[in-house]
Protein backbone atom coordinates (compact mmCIF):
# COMPACT_ATOMS: atom_id res chain seq x y z
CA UNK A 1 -3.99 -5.57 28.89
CA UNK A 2 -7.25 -6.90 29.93
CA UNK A 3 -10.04 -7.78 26.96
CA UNK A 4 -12.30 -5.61 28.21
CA UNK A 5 -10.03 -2.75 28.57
CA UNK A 6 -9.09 -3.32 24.65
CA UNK A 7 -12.39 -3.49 23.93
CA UNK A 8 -13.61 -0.45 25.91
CA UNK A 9 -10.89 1.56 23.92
CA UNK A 10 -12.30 0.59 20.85
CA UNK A 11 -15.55 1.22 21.87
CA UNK A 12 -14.52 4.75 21.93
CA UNK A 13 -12.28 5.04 19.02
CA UNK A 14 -15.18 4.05 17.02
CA UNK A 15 -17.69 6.37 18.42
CA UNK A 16 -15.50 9.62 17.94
CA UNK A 17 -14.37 8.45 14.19
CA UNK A 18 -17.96 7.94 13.41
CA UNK A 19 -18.91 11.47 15.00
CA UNK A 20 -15.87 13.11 13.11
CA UNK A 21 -16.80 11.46 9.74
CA UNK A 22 -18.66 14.18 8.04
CA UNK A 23 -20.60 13.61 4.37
CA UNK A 24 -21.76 16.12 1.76
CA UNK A 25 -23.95 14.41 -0.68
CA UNK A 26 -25.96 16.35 -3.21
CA UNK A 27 -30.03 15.53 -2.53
CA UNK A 28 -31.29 12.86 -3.91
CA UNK A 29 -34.09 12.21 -6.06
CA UNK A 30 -35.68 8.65 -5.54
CA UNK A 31 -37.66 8.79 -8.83
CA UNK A 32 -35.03 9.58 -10.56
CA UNK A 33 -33.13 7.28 -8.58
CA UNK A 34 -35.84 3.91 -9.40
CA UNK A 35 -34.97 4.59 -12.98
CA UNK A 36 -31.13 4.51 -12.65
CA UNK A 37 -31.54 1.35 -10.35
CA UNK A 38 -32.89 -0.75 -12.86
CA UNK A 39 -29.54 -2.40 -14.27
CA UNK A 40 -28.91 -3.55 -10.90
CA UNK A 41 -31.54 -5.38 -10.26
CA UNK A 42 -30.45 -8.25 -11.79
CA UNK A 43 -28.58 -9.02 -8.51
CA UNK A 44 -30.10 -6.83 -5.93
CA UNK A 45 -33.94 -7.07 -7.09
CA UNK A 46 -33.48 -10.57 -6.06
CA UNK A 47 -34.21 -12.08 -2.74
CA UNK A 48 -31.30 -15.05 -2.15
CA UNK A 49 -28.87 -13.74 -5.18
CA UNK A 50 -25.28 -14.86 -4.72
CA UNK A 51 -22.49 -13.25 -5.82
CA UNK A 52 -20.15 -15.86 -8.13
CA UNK A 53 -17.20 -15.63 -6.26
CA UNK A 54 -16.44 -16.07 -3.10
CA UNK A 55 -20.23 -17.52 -3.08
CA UNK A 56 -22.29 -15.29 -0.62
CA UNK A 57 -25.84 -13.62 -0.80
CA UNK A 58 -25.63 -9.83 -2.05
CA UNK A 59 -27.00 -7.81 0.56
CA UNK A 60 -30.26 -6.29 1.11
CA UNK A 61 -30.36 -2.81 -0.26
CA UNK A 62 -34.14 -1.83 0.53
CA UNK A 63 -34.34 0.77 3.66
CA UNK A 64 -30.50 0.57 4.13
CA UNK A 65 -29.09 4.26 5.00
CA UNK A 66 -28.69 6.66 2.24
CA UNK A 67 -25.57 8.34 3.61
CA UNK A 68 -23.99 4.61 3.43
CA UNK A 69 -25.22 3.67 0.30
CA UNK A 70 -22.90 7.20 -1.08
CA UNK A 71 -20.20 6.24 0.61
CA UNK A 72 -20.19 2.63 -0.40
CA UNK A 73 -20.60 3.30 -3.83
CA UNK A 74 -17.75 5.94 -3.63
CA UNK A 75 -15.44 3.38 -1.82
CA UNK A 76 -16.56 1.06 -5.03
CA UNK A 77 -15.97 3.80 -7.30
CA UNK A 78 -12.51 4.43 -5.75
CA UNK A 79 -11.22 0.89 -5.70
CA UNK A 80 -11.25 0.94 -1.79
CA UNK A 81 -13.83 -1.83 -2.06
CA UNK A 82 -12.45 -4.64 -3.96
CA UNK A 83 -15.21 -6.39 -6.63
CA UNK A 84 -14.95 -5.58 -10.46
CA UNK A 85 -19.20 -5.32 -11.38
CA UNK A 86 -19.72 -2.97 -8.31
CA UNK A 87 -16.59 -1.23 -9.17
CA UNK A 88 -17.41 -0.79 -12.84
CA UNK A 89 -20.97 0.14 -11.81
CA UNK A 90 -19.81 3.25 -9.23
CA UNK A 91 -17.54 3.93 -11.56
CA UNK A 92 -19.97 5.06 -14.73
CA UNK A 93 -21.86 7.17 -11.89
CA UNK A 94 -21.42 11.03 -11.02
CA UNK A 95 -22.28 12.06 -7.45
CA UNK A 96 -26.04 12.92 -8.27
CA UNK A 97 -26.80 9.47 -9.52
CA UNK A 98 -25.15 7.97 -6.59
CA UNK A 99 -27.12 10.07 -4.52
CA UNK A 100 -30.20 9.58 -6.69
CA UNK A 101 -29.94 5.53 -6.23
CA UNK A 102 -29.38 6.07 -2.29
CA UNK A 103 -32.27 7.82 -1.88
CA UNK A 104 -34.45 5.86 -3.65
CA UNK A 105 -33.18 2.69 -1.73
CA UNK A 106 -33.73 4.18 1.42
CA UNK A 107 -37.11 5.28 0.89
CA UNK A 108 -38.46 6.16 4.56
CA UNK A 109 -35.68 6.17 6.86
CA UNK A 110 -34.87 3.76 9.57
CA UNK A 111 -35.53 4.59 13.09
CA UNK A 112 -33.02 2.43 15.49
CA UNK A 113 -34.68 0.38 18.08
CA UNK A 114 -33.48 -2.08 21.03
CA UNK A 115 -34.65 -5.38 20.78
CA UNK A 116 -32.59 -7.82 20.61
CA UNK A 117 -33.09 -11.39 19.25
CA UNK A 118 -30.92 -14.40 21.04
CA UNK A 119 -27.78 -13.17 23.14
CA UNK A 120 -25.69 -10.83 21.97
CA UNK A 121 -21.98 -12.19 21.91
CA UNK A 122 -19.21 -10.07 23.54
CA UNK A 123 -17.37 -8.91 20.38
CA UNK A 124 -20.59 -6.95 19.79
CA UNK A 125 -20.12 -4.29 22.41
CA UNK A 126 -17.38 -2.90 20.64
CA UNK A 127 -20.25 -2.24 17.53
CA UNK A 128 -22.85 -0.90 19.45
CA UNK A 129 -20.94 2.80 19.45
CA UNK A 130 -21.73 2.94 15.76
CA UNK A 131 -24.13 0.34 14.46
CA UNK A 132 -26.66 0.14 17.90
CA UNK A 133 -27.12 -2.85 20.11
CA UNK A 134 -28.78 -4.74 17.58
CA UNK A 135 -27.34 -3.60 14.35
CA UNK A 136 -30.55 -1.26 13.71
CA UNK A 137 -28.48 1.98 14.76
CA UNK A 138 -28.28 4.36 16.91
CA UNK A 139 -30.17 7.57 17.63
CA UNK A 140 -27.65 10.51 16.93
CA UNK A 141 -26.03 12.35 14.03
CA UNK A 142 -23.70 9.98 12.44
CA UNK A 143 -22.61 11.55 9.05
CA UNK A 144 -22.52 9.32 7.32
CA UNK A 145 -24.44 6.67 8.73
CA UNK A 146 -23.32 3.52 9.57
CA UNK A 147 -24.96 0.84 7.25
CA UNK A 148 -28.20 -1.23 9.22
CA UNK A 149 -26.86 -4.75 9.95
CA UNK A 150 -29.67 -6.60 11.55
CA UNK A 151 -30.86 -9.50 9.37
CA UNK A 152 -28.73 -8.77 7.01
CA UNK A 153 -27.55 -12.32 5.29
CA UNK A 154 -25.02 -14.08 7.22
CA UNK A 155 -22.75 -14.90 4.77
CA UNK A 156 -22.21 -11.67 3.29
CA UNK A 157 -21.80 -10.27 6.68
CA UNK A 158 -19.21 -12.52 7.77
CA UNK A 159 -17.32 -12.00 3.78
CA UNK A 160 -17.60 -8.15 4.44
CA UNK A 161 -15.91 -8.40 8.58
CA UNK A 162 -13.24 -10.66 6.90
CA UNK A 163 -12.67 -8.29 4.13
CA UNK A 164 -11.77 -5.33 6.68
CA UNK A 165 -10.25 -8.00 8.85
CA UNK A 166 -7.50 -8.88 5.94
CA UNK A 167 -7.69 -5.57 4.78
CA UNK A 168 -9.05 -6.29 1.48
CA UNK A 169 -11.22 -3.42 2.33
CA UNK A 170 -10.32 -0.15 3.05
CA UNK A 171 -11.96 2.24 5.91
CA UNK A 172 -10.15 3.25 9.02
CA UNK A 173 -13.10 2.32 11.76
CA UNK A 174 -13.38 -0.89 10.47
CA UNK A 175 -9.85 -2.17 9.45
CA UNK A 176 -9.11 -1.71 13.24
CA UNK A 177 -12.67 -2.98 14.96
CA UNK A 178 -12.70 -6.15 12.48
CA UNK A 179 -8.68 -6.25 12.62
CA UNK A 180 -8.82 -7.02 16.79
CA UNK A 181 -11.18 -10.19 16.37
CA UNK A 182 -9.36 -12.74 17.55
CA UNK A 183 -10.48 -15.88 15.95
CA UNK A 184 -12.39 -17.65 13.40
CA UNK A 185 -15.02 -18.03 15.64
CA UNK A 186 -15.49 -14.45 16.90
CA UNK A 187 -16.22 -13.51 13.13
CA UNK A 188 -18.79 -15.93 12.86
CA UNK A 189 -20.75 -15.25 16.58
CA UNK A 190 -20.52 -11.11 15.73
CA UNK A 191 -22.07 -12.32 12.03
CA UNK A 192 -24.93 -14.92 12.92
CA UNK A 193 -25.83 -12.51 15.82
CA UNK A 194 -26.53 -9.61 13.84
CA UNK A 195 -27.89 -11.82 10.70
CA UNK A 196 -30.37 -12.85 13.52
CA UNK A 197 -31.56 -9.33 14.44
CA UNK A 198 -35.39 -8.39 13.24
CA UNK A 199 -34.41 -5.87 10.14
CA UNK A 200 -36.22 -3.31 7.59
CA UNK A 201 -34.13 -4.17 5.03
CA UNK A 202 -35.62 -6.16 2.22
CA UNK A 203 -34.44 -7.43 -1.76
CA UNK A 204 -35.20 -4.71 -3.84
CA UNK A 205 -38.19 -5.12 -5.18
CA UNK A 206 -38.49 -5.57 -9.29
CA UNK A 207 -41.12 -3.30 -9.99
């Protein structure tokens, strides 16, 4: 079968399992939500952190979706994301402080745009049903969203495509998406070209 027939198919498959996922998060306060932040901070308040091991950047939190933040904390919280802080964090949270910290990491929500920075490499076609062109999103009702990707850090993009790659983690879009990369390489052109995208999302800031 042709690559661009495989990759047309996945195209697809990933836009109607993002329009079937469906989230129901209680509303978030992000006052409350500042307050309850404030023990992660030592990592995600600041900018060029790196996690110990494997050795990559956290990611930028600030502006990020709220519907993703939920579910990634739940997928912490459940073990379905494998790294023992976040894991014991999520897991000392109920569902309104989880929803509490998403909103107040959100703050005003993202709009998606089209610009793109550099060329965009081939695998990325098969991203653009979920995460937009440029990793910014797209315009319609994903539930919940997929997380913003432009300028994210490169290295802890290309950890987190390797992680559903090997299966390490767990989510049924992206097991199968990262899981048809075919090399090395791939991984690292779909990374540095969203890294390189012009992003909202910033360190959190410490006060």
């Amino acid at each position: 079968m042709q690559v661009g027939v495989i990759r047309g198919m996945l195209t697809a498959a990933a836009a109607l399992l993002c329009f079937a996922t469906v989230s129901h998060a209680a509303d978030g306060d992000p006052t409350r939500g500042q307050k309850k932040f404030y023990t992660c901070l030592g990592c995600h308040g600041v900018e060029g952190y790196h996690n110990a091991y494997p050795t990559y950047h956290v990611p930028r939190l600030r502006h990020q979706h709220a519907a993703y933040i939920i579910a990634a904390l739940n997928e912490y919280k459940a073990g379905q994301r494998p790294h023992p802080t976040m894991h014991a964090q999520a897991w000392s949270m109920n569902d309104q402080d989880i929803a509490d910290i998403a909103a107040f990491l959100q703050g005003e929500p993202t709009k998606p745009n089209t610009d793109v920075v550099g060329t965009k490499p081939a695998q990325a076609d098969a991203c653009a049903a979920c995460h937009g062109v440029n990793g910014t999103g797209v315009d319609a009702p994903l539930e919940p969203k997929p997380p913003v990707l432009a300028g994210q850090h490169y290295d802890y993009l290309l950890q987190a495509i390797d992680s559903y790659r090997l299966g390490r983690r767990k989510n049924a879009v992206m097991n199968g998406m990262a899981g048809a990369l075919q090399t090395e390489a791939d991984v690292e052109a779909l990374a540095r070209y969203f890294a390189d995208q012009k992003s909202p999302l910033t360190a959190v800031p410490r006060k």
